[in-house]
C-alpha atoms as a PDB file:
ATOM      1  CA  UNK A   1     201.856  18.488 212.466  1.00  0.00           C
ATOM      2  CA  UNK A   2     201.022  18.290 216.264  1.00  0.00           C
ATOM      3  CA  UNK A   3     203.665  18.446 218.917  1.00  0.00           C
ATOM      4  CA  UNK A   4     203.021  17.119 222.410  1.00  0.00           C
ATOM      5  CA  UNK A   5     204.728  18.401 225.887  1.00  0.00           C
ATOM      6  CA  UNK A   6     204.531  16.232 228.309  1.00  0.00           C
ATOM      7  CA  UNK A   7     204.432  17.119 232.599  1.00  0.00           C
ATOM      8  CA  UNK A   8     203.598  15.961 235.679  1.00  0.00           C
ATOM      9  CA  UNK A   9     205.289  12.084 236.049  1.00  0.00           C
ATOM     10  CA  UNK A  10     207.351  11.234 239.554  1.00  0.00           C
ATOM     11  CA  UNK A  11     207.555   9.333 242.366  1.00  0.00           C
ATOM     12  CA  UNK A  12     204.609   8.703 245.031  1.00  0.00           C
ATOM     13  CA  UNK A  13     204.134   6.094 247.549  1.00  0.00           C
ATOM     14  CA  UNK A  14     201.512   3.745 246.887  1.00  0.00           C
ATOM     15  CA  UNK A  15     197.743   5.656 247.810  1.00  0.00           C
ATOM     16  CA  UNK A  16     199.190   8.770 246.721  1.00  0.00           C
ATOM     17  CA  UNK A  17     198.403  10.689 243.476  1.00  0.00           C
ATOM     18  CA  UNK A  18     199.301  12.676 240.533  1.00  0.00           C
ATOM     19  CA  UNK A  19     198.274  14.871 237.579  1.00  0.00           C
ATOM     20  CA  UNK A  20     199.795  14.165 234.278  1.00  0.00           C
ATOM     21  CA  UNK A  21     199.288  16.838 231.193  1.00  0.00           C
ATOM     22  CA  UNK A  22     199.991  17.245 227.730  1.00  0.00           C
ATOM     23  CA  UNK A  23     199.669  20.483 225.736  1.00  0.00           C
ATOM     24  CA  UNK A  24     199.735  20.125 222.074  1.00  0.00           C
ATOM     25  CA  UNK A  25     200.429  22.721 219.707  1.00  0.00           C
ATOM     26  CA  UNK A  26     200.531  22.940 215.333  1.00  0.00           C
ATOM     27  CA  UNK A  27     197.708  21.720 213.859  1.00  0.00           C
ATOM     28  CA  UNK A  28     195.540  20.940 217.035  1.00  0.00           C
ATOM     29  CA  UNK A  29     192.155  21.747 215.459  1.00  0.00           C
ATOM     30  CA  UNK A  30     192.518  18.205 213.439  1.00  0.00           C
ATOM     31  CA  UNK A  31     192.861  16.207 216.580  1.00  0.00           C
ATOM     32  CA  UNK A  32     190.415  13.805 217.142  1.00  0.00           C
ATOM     33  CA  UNK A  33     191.709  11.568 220.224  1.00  0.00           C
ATOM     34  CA  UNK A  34     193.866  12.067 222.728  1.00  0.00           C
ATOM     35  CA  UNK A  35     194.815   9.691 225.701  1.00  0.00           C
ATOM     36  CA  UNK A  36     197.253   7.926 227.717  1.00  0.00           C
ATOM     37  CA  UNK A  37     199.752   4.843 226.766  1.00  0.00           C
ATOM     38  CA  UNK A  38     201.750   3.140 229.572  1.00  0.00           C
ATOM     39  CA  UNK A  39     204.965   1.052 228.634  1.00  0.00           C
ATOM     40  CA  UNK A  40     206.516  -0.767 231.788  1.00  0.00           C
ATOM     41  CA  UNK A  41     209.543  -3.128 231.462  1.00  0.00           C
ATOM     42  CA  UNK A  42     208.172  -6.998 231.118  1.00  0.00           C
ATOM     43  CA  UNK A  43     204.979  -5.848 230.278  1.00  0.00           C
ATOM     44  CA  UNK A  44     202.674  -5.278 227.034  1.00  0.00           C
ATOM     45  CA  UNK A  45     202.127  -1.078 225.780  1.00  0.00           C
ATOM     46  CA  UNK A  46     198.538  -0.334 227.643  1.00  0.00           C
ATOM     47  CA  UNK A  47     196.378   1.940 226.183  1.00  0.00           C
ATOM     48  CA  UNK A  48     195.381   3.924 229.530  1.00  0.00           C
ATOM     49  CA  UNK A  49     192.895   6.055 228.777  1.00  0.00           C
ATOM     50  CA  UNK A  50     191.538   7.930 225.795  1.00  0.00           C
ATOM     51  CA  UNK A  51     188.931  10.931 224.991  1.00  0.00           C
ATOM     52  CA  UNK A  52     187.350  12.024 222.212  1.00  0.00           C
ATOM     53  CA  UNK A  53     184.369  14.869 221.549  1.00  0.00           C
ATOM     54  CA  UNK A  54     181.795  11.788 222.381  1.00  0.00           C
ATOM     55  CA  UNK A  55     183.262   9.589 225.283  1.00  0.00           C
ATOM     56  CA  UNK A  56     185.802   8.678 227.625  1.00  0.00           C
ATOM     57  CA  UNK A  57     187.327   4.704 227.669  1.00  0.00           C
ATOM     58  CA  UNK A  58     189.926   3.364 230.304  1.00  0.00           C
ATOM     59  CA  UNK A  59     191.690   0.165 230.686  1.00  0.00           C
ATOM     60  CA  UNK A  60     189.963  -2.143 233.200  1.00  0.00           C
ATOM     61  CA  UNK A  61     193.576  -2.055 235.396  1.00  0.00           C
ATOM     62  CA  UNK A  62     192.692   2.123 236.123  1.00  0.00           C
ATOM     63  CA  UNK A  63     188.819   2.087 236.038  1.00  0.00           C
ATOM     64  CA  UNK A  64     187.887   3.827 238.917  1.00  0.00           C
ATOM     65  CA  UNK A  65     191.176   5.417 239.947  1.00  0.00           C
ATOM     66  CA  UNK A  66     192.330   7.093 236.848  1.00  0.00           C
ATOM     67  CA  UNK A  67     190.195  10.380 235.395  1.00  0.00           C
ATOM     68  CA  UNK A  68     190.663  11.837 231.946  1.00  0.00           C
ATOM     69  CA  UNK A  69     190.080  15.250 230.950  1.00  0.00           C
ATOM     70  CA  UNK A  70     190.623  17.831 228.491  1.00  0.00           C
ATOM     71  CA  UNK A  71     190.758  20.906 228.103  1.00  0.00           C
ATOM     72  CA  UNK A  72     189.956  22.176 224.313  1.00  0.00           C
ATOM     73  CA  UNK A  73     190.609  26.024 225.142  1.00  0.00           C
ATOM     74  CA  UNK A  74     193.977  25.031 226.098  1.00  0.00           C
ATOM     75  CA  UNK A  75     194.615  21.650 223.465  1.00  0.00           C
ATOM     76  CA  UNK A  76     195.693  20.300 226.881  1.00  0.00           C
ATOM     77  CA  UNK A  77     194.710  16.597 228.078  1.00  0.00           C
ATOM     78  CA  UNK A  78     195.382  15.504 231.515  1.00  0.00           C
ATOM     79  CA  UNK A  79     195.379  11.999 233.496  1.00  0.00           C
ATOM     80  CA  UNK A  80     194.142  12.461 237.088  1.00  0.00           C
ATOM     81  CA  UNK A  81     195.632   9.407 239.184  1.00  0.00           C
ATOM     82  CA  UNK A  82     194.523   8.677 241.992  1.00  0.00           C
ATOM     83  CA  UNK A  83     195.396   5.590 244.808  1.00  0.00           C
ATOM     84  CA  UNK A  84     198.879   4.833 242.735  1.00  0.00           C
ATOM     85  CA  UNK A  85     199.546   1.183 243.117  1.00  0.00           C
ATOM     86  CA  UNK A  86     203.011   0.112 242.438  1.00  0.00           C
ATOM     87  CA  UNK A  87     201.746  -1.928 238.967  1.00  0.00           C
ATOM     88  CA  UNK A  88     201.249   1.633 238.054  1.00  0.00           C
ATOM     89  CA  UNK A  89     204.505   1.961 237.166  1.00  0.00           C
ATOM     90  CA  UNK A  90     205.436   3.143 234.089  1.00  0.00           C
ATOM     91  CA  UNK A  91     206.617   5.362 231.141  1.00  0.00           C
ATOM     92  CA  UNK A  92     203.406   6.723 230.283  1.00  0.00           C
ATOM     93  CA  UNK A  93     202.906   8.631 226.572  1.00  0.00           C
ATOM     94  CA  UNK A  94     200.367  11.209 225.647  1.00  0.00           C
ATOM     95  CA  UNK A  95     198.767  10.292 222.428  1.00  0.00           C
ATOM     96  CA  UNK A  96     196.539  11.701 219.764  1.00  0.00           C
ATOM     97  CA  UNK A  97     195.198  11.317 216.770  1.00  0.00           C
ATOM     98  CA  UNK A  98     194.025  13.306 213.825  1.00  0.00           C
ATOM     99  CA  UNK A  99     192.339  13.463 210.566  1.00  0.00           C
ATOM    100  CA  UNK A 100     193.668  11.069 208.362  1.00  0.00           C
ATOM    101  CA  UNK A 101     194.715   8.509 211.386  1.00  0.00           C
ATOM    102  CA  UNK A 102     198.149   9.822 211.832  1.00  0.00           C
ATOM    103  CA  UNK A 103     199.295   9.559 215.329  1.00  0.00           C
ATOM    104  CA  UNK A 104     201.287  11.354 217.244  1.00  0.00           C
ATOM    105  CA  UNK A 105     203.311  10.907 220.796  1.00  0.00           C
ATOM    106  CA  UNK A 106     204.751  12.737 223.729  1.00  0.00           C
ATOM    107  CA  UNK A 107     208.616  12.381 224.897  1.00  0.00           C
ATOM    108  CA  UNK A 108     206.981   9.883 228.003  1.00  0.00           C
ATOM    109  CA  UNK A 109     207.251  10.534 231.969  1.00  0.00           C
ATOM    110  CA  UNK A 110     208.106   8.361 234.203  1.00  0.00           C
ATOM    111  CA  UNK A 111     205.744   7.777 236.921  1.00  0.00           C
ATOM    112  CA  UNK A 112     206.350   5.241 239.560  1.00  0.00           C
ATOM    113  CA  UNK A 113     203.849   4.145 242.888  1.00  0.00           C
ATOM    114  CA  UNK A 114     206.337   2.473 245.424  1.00  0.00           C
ATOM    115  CA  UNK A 115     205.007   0.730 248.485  1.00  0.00           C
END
């Protein structure tokens, strides 16, 4: 079992930036991915962002604005965003996966750009 905390959503005006991070704990040496899923209201689930031992993938809406990291030490993954546009906003969800292909999720945080 892995559980995910979640920190570091809120409000910004548009340009500005934030850090979001998830620590995982439980049975974090079988993780394989972790990233970043974005639900807004009207609009499809977005895989954000995702990282793995290998490579780093993002969305074509966040290429170039959005950095993701992680930490191994720590079992800690964090979304650097940077110029926050208001379509940024969102519930986003840490995500991982482990062996076996079970996924797990974070509680969400809100994080909205406004202009």
């Amino acid at each position: 079992q892995v559980q995910l905390v979640e920190y570091g959503g809120g409000l910004v005006q548009a340009g500005g930036a934030l850090r979001l991070s998830c620590a995982a704990s439980g049975s974090t040496a079988r993780i394989t991915v972790m990233g970043w899923v974005r639900q807004a209201p009207g609009k499809q689930r977005e895989v954000v962002a995702t990282i793995n031992s290998g490579s780093t993938n993002y969305a074509d809406s966040v290429k170039g604005r959005f950095t993701i990291s992680r930490d191994s030490a720590k079992n800690t993954v964090y979304l650097q965003m940077n110029s926050l546009k208001p379509e940024d906003t969102a519930v986003y969800y840490c995500n991982v996966v482990v062996y076996g292909d079970v996924r797990y999720w974070g509680q969400g945080t809100q994080v909205a750009a406004s202009s």
